[in-house]
N, C-alpha and C. Protein backbone atom coordinates (compact mmCIF):
# COMPACT_ATOMS: atom_id res chain seq x y z
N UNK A 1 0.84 -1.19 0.00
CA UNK A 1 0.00 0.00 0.00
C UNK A 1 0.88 1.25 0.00
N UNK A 2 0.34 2.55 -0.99
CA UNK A 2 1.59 3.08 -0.76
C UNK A 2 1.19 4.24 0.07
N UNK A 3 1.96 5.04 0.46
CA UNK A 3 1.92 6.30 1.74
C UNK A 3 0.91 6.74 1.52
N UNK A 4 0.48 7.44 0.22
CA UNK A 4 -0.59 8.43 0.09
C UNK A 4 -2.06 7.58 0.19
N UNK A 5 -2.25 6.15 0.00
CA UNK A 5 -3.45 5.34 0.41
C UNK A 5 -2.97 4.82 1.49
N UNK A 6 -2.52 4.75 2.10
CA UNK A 6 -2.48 4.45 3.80
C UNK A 6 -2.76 6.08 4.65
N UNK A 7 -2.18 6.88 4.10
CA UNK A 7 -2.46 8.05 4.91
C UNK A 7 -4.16 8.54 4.64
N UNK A 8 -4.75 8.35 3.74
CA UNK A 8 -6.05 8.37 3.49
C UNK A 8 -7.23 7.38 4.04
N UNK A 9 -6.39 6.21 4.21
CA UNK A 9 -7.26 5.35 5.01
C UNK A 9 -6.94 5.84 6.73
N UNK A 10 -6.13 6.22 7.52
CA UNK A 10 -5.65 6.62 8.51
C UNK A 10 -6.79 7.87 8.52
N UNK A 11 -7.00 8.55 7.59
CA UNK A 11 -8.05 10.04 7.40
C UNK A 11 -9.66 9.25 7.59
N UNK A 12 -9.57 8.22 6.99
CA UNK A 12 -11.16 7.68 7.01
C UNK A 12 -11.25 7.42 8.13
N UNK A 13 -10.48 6.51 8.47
CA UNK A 13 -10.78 5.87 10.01
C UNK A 13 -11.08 6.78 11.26
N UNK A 14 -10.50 7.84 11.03
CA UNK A 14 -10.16 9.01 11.96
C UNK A 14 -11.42 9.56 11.89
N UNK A 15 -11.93 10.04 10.93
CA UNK A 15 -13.40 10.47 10.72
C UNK A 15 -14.40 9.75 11.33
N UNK A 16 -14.40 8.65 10.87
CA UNK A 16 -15.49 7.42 11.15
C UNK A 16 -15.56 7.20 12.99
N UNK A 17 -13.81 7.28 13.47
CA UNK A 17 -14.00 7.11 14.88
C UNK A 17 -14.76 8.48 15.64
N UNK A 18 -14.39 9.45 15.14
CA UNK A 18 -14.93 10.80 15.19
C UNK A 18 -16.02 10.95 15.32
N UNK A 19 -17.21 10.12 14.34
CA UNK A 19 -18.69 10.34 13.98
C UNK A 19 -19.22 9.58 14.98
N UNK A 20 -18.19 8.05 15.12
CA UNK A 20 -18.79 7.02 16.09
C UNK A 20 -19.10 7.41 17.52
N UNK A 21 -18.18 8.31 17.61
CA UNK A 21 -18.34 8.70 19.30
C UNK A 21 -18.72 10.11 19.48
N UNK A 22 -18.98 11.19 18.25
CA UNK A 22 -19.82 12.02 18.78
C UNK A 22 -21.64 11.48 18.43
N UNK A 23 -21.83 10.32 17.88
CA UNK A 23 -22.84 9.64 18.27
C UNK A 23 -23.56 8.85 19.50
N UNK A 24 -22.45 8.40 19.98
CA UNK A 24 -22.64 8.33 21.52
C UNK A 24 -22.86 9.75 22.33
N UNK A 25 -22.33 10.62 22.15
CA UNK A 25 -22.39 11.30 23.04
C UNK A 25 -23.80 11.80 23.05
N UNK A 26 -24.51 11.89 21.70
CA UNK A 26 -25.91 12.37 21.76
C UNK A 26 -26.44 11.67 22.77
N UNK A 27 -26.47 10.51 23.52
CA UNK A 27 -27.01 9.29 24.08
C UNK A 27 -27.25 10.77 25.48
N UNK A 28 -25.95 11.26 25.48
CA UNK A 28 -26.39 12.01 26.90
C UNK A 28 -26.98 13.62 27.06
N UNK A 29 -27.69 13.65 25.68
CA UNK A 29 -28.32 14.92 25.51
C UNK A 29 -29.64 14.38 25.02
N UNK A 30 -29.83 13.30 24.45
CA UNK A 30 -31.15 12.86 24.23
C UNK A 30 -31.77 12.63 25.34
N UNK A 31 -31.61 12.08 26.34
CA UNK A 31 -32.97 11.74 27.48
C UNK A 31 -33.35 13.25 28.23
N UNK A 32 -32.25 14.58 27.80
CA UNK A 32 -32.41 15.45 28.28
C UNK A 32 -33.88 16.23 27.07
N UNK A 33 -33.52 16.18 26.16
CA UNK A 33 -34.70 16.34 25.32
C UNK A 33 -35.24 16.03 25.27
N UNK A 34 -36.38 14.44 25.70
CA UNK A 34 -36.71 14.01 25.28
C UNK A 34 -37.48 14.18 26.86
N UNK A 35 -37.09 14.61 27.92
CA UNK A 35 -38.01 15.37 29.34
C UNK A 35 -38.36 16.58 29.14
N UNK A 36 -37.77 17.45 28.33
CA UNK A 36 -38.10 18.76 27.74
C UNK A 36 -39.52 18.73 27.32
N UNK A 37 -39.42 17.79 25.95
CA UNK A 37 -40.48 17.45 24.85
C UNK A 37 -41.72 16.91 26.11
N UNK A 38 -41.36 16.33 26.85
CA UNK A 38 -42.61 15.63 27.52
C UNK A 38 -43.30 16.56 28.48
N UNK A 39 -42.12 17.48 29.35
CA UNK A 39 -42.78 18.82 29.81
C UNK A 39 -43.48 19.54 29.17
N UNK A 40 -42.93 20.02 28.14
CA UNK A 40 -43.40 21.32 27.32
C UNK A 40 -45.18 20.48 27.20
N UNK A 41 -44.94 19.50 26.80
CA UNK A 41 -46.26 19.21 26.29
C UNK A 41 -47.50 18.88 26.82
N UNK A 42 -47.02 18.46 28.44
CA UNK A 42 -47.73 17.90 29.38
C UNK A 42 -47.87 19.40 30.74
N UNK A 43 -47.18 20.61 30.56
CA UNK A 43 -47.36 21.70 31.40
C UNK A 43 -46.70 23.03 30.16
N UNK A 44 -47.65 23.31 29.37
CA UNK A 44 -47.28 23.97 28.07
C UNK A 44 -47.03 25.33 28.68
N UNK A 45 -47.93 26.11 29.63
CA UNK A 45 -48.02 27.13 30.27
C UNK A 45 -46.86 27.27 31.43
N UNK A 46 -46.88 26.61 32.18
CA UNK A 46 -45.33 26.46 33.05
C UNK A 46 -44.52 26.65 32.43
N UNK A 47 -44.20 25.90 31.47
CA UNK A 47 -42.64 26.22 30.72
C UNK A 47 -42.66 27.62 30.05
N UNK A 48 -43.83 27.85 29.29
CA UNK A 48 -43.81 29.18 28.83
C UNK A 48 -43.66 30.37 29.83
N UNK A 49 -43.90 30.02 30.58
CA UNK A 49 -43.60 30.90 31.89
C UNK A 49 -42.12 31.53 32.23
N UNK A 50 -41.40 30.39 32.73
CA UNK A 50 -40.47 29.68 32.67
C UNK A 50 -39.67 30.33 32.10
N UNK A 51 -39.82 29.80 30.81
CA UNK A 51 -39.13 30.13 29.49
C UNK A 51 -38.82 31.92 29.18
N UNK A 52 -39.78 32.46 29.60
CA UNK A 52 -39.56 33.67 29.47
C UNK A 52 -38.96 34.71 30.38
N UNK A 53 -38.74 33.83 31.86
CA UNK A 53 -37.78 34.18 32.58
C UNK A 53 -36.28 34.02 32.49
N UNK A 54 -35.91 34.01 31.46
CA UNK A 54 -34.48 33.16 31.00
C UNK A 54 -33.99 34.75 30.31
N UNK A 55 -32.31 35.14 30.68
CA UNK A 55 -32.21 35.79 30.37
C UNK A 55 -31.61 35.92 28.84
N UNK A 56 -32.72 36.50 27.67
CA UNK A 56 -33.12 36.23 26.25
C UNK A 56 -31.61 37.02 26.33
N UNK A 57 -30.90 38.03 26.21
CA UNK A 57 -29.88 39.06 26.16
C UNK A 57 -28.50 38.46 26.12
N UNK A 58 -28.40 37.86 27.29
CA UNK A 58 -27.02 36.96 27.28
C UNK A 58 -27.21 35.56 25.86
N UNK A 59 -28.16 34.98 26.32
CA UNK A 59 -28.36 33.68 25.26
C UNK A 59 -28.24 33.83 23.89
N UNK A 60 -28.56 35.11 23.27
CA UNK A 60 -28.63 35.76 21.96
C UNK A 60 -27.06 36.07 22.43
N UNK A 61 -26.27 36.67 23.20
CA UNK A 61 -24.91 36.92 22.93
C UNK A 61 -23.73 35.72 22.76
N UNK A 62 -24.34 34.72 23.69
CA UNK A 62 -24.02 33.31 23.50
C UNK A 62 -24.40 32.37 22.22
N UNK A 63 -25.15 32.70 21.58
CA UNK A 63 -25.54 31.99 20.44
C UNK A 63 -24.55 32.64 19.21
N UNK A 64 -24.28 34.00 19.15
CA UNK A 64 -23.65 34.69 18.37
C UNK A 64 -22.33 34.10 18.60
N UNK A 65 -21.49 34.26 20.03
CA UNK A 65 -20.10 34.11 20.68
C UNK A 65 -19.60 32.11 19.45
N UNK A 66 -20.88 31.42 20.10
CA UNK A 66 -20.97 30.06 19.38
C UNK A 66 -20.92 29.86 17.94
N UNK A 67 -21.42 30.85 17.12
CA UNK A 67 -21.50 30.67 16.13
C UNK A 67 -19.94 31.28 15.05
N UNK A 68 -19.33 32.60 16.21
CA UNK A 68 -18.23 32.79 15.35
C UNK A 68 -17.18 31.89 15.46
N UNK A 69 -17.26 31.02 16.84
CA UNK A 69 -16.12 30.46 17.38
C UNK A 69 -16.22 29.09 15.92
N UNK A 70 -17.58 28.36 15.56
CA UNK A 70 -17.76 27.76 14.41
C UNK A 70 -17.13 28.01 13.51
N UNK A 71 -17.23 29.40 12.78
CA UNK A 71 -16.09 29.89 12.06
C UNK A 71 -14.51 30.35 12.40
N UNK A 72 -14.35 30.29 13.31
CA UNK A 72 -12.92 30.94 13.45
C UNK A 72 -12.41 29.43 13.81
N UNK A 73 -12.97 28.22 13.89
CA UNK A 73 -12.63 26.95 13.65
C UNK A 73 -12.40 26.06 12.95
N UNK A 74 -13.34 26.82 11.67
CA UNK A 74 -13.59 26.45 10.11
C UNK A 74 -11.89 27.07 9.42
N UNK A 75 -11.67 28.47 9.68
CA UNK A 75 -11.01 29.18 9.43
C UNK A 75 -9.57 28.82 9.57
N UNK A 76 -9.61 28.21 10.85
CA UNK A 76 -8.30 27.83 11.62
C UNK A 76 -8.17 26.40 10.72
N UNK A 77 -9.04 25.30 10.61
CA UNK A 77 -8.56 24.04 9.66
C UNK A 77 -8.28 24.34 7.98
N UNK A 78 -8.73 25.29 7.38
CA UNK A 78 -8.53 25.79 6.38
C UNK A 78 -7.22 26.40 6.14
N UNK A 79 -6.71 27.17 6.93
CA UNK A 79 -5.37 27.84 6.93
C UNK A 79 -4.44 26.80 7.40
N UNK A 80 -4.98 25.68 8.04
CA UNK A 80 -3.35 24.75 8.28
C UNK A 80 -3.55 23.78 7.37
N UNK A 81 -4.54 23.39 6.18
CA UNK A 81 -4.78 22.73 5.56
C UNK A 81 -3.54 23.86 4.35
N UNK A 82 -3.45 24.74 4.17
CA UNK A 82 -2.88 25.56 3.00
C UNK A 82 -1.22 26.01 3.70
N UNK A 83 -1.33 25.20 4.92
CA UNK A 83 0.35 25.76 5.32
C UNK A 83 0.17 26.78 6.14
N UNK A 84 -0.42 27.66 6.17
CA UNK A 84 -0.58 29.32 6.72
C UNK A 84 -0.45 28.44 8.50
N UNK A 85 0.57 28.21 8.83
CA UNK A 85 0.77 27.67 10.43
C UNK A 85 0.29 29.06 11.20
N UNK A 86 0.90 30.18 11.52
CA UNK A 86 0.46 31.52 12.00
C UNK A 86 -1.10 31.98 12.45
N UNK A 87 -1.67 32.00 10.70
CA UNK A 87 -2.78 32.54 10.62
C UNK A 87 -3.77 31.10 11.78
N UNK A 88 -3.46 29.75 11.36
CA UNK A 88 -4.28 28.75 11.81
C UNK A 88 -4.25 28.68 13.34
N UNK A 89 -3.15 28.88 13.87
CA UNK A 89 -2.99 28.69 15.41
C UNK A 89 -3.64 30.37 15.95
N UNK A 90 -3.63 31.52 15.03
CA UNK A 90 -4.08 32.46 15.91
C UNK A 90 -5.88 32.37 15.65
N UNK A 91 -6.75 31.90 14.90
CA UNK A 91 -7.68 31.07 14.60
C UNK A 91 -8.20 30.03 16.05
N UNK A 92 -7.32 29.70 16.01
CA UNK A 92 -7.50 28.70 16.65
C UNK A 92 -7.83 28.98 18.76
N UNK A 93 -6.67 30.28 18.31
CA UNK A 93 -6.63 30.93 19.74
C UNK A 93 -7.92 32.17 19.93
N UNK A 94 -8.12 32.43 18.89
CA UNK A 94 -9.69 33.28 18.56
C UNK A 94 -10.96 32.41 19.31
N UNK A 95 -10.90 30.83 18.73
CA UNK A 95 -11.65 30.38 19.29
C UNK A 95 -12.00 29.43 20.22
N UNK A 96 -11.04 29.98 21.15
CA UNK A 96 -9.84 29.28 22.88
C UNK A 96 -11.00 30.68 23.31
N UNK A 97 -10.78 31.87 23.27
CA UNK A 97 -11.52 33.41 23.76
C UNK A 97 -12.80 32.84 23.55
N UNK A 98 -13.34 32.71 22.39
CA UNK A 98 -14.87 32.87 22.53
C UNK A 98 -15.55 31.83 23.07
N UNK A 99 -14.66 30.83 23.42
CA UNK A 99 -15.64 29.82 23.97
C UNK A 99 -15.84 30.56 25.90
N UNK A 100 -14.41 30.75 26.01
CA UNK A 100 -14.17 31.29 27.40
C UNK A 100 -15.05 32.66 27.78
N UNK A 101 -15.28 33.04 26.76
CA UNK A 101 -16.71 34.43 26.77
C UNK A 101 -17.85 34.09 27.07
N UNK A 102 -17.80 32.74 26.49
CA UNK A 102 -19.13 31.78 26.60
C UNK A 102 -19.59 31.70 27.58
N UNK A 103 -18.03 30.80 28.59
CA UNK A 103 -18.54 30.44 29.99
C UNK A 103 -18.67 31.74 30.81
N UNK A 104 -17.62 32.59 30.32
CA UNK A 104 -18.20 33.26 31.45
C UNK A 104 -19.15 34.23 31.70
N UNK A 105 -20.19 34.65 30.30
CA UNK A 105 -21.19 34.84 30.16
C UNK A 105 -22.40 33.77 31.22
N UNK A 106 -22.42 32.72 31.07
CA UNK A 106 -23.20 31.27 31.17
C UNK A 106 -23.09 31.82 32.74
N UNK A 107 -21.62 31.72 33.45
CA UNK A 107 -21.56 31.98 34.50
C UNK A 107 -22.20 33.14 35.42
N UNK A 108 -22.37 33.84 34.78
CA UNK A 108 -22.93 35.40 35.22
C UNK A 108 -24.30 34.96 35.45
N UNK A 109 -24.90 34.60 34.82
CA UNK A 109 -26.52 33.92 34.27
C UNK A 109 -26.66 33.21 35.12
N UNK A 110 -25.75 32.36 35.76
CA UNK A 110 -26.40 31.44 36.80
C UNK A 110 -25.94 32.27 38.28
N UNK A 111 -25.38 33.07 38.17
CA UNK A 111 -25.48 34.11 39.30
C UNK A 111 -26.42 34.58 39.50
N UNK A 112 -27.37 35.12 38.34
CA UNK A 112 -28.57 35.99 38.48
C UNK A 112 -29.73 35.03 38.44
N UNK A 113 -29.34 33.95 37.87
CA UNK A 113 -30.78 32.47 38.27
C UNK A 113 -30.68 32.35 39.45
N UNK A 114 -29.12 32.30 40.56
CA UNK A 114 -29.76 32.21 41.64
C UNK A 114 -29.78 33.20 42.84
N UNK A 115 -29.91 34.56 42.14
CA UNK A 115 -30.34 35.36 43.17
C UNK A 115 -31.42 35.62 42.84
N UNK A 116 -32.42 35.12 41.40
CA UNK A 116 -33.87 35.43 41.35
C UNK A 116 -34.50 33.87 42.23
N UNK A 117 -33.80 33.31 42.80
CA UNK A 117 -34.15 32.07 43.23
C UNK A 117 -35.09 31.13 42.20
N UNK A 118 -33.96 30.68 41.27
CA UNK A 118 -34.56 30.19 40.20
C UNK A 118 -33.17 28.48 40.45
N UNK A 119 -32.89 28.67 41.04
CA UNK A 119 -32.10 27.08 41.70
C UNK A 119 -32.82 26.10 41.51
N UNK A 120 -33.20 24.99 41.28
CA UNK A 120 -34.42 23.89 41.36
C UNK A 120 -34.54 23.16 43.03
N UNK A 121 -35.11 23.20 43.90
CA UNK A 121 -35.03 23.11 45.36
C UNK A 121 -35.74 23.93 46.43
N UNK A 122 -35.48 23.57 47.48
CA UNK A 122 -36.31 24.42 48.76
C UNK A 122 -36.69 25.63 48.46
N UNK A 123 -35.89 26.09 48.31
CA UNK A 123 -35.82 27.59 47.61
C UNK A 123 -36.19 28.25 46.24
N UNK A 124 -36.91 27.19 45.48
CA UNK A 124 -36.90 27.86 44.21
C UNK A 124 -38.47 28.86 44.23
N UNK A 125 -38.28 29.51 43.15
CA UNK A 125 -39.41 30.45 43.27
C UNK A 125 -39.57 31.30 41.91
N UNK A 126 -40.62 31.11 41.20
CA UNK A 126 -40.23 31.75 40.18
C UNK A 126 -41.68 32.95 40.30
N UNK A 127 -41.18 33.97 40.26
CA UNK A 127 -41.97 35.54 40.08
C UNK A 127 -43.10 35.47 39.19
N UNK A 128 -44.17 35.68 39.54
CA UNK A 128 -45.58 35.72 38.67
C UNK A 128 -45.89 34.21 37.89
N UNK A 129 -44.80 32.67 38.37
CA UNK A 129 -45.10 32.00 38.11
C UNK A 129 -46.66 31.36 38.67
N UNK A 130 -47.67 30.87 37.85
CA UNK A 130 -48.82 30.23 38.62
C UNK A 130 -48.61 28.42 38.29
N UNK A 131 -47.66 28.16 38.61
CA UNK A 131 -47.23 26.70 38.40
C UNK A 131 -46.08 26.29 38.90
N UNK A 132 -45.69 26.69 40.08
CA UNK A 132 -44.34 26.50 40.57
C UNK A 132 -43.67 25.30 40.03
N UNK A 133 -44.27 23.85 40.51
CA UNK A 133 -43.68 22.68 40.03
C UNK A 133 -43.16 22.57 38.54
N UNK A 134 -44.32 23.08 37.84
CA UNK A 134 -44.10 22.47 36.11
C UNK A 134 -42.56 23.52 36.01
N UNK A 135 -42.61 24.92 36.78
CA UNK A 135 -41.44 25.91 36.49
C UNK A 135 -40.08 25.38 36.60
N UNK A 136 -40.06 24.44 37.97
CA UNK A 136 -39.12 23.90 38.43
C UNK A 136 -38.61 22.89 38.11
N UNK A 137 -39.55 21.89 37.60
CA UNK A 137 -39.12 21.11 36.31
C UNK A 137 -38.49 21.61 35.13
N UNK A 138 -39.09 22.83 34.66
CA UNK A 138 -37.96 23.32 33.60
C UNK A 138 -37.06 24.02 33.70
N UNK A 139 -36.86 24.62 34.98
CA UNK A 139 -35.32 25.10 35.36
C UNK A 139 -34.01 23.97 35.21
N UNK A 140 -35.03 22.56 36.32
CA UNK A 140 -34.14 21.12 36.40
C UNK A 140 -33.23 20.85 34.72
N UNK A 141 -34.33 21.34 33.57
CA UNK A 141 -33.96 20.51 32.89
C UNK A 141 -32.87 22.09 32.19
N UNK A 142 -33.67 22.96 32.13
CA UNK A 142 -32.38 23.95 31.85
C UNK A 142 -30.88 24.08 32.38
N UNK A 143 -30.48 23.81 33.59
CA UNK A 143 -29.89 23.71 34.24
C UNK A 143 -29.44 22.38 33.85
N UNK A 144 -29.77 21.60 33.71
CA UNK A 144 -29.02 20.19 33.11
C UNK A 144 -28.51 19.83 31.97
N UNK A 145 -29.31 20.53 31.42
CA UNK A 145 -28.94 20.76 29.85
C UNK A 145 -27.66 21.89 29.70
N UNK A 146 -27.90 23.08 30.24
CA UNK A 146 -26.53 23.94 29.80
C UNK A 146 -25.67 23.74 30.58
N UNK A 147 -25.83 23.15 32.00
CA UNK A 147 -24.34 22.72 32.97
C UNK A 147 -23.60 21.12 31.82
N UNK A 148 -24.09 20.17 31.65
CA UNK A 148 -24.02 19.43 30.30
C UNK A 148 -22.97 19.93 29.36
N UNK A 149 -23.63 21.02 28.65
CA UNK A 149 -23.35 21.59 27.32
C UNK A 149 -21.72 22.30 27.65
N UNK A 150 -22.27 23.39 28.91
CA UNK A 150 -20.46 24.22 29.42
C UNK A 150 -19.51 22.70 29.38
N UNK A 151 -19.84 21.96 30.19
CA UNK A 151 -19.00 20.50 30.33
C UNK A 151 -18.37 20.12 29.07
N UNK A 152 -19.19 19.85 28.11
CA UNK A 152 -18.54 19.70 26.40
C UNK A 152 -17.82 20.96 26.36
N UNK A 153 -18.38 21.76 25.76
CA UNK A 153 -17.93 23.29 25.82
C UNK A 153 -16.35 23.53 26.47
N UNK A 154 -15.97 22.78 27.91
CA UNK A 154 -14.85 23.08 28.27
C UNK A 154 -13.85 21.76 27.95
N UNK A 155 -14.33 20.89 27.54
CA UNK A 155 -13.52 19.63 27.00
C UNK A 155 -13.10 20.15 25.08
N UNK A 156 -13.89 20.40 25.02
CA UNK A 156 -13.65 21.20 23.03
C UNK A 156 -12.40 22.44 23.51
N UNK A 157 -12.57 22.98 24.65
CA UNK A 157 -11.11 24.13 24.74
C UNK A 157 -10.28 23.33 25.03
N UNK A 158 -10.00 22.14 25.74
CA UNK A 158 -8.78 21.32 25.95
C UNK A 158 -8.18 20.89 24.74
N UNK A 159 -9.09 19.88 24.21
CA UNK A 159 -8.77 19.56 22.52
C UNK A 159 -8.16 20.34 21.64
N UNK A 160 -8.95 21.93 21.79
CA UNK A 160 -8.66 22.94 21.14
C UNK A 160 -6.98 23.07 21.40
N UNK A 161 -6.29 23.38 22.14
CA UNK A 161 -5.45 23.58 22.72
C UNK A 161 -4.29 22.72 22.88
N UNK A 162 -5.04 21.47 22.94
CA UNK A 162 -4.49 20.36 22.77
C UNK A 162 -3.63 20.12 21.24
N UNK A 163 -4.79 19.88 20.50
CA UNK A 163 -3.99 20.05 18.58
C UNK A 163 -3.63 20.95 18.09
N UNK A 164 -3.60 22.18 18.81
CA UNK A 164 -3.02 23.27 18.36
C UNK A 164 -1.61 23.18 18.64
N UNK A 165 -1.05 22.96 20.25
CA UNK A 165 0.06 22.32 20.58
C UNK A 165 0.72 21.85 20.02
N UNK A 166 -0.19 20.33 19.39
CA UNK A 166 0.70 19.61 18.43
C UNK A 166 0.68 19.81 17.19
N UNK A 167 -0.29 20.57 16.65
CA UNK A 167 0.05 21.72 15.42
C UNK A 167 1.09 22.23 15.02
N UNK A 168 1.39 23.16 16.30
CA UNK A 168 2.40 24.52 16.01
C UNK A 168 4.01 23.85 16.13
N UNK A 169 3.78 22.37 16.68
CA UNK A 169 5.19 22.13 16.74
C UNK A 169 5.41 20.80 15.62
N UNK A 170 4.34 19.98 15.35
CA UNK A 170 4.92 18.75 14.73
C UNK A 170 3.86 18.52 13.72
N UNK A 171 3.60 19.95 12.58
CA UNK A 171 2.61 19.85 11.30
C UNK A 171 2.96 19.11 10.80
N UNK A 172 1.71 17.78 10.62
CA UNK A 172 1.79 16.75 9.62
C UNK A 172 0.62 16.02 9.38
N UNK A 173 0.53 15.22 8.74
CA UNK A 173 -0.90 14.63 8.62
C UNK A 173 -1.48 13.96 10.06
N UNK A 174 -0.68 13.53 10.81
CA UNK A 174 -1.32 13.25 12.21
C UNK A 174 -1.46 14.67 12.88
N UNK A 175 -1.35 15.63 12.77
CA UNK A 175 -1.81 16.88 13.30
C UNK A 175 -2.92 17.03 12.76
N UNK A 176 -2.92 17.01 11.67
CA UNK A 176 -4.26 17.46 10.43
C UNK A 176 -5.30 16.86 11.11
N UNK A 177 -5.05 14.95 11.19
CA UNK A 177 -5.98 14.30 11.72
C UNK A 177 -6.81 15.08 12.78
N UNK A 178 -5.84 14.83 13.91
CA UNK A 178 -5.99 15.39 15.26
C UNK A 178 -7.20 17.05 14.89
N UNK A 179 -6.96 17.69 14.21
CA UNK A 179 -7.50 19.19 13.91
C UNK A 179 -9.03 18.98 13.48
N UNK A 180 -8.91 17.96 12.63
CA UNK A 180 -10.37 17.77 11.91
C UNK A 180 -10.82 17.13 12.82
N UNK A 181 -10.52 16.17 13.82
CA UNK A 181 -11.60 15.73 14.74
C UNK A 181 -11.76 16.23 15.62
N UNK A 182 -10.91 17.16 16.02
CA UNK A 182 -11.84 18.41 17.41
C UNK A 182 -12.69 19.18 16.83
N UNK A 183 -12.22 19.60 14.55
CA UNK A 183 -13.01 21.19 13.97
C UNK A 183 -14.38 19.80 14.14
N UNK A 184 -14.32 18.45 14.38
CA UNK A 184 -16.15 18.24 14.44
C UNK A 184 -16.63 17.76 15.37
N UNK A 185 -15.77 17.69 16.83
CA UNK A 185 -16.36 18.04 18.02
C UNK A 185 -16.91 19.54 18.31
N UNK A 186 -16.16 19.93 18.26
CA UNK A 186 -16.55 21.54 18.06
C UNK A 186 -17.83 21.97 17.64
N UNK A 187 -18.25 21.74 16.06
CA UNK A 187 -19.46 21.44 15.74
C UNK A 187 -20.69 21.16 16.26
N UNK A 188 -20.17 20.07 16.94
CA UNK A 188 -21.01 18.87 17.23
C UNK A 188 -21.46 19.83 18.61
N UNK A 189 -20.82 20.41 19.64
CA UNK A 189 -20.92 21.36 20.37
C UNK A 189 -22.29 22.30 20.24
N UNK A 190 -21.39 22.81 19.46
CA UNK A 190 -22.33 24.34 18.81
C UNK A 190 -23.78 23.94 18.13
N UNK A 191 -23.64 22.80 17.41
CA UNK A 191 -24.94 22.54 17.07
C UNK A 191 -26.35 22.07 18.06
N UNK A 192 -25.55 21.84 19.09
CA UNK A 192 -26.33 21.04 20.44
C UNK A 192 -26.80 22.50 21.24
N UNK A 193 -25.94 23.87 21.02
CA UNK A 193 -26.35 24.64 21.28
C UNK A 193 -27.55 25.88 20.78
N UNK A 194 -27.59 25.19 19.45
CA UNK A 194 -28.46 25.63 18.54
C UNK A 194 -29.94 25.09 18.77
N UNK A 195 -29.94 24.04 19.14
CA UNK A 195 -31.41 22.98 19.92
C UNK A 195 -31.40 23.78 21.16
N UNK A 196 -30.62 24.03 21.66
CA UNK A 196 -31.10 24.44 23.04
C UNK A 196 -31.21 25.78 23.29
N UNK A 197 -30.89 26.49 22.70
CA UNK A 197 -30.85 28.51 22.84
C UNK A 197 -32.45 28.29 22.60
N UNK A 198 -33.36 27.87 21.03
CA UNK A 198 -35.03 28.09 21.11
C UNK A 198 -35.71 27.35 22.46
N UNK A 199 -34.65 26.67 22.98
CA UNK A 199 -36.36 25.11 23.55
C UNK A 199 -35.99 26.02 24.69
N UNK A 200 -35.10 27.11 25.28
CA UNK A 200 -35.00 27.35 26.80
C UNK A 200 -35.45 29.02 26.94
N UNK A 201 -35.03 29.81 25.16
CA UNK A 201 -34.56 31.36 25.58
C UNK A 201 -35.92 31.42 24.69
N UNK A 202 -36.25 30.90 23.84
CA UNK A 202 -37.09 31.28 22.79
C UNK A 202 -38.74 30.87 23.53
N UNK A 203 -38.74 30.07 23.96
CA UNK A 203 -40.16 29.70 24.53
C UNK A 203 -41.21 30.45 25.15
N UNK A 204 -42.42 30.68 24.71
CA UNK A 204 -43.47 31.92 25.72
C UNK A 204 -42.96 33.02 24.90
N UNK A 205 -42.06 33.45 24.64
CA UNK A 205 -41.78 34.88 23.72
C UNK A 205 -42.16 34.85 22.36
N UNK A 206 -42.90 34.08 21.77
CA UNK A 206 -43.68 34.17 20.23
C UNK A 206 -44.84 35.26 20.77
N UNK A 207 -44.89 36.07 19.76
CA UNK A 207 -46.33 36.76 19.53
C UNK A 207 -47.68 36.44 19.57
């Protein structure tokens, strides 16, 4: 077999292990959706409630922060795919910042969830809610869902950081590898955040 079809099969496999296990990982965001879907539908008014206590301001800044870091990830495998080592690692460090904007946006938010006493517990309480329980059920699951998501979220900056490392010092097709399977963890990230910005920030706020 010669180099250039062994190094291509080494690229498939790499992919394939890539797809295999950010398929598993859905395993631990599906039962979280899938209590969402059964709330929303079984206490439609609670959640809308709920839902509209969520602060819409940060989540729209977080959805934006998510979506450039997508590109400045896209950006970063593109430029070390063409050699540009420089441009790809500062790419790369663009989107090391915006994830870290992320959290600590996320973080602020759960400062102010729990001084509106919006915690799920003894204490929870949600303002002009007339459904405490169904509310508190969808805090549970908000709260499970984006503590979850930061969790990925801060394992994609390790990775990040990680192949960039071995990027900037030992560019080669096992770097490349390494790059394309965090640029689709990464993804895989951001897209999980795209399901969850409508089902938590968007809800009760339709016209």
């Amino acid at each position: 077999m010669s180099s250039d079809a062994a190094r291509i099969e080494q690229d498939q496999r790499s992919r394939l292990g890539m797809w295999i296990f950010l398929a598993s990982e859905i395993m631990f965001f599906g039962p979280i959706f899938f209590a969402y879907a059964v709330g929303r539908y079984e206490m439609p008014d609670a959640f809308a409630q709920a839902g509209r206590s969520t602060d819409i301001v940060s989540g729209s800044i977080n959805t934006a922060i998510l979506l450039t870091s997508s590109l400045s990830i896209a950006l970063g495998l593109e430029f070390a795919r063409t050699g540009a080592r420089k441009a790809a690692c500062r790419a790369f460090d663009i989107t090391v910042l915006l994830a870290l904007c992320f959290l600590f946006l996320k973080g602020n938010e759960y400062l102010q969830d729990s001084h509106e006493h919006l915690i799920p517990g003894p204490g929870f309480h949600l303002a002009h809610g007339t459904d405490q329980q169904g509310a508190e059920l969808f805090y549970f699951i908000y709260f499970a869902s984006t503590l979850l998501h930061a969790l990925h979220l801060a394992i994609g900056i390790a990775l990040v950081l990680a192949a960039r490392l071995h990027y900037s010092r030992v560019p080669g097709c096992a770097a490349m590898r390494r790059l394309d399977a965090t640029g689709l963890y990464w993804h895989f990230v951001d897209i999980i955040w795209i399901f969850l910005f409508p089902a938590l920030y968007l809800i009760g706020r339709a016209p």
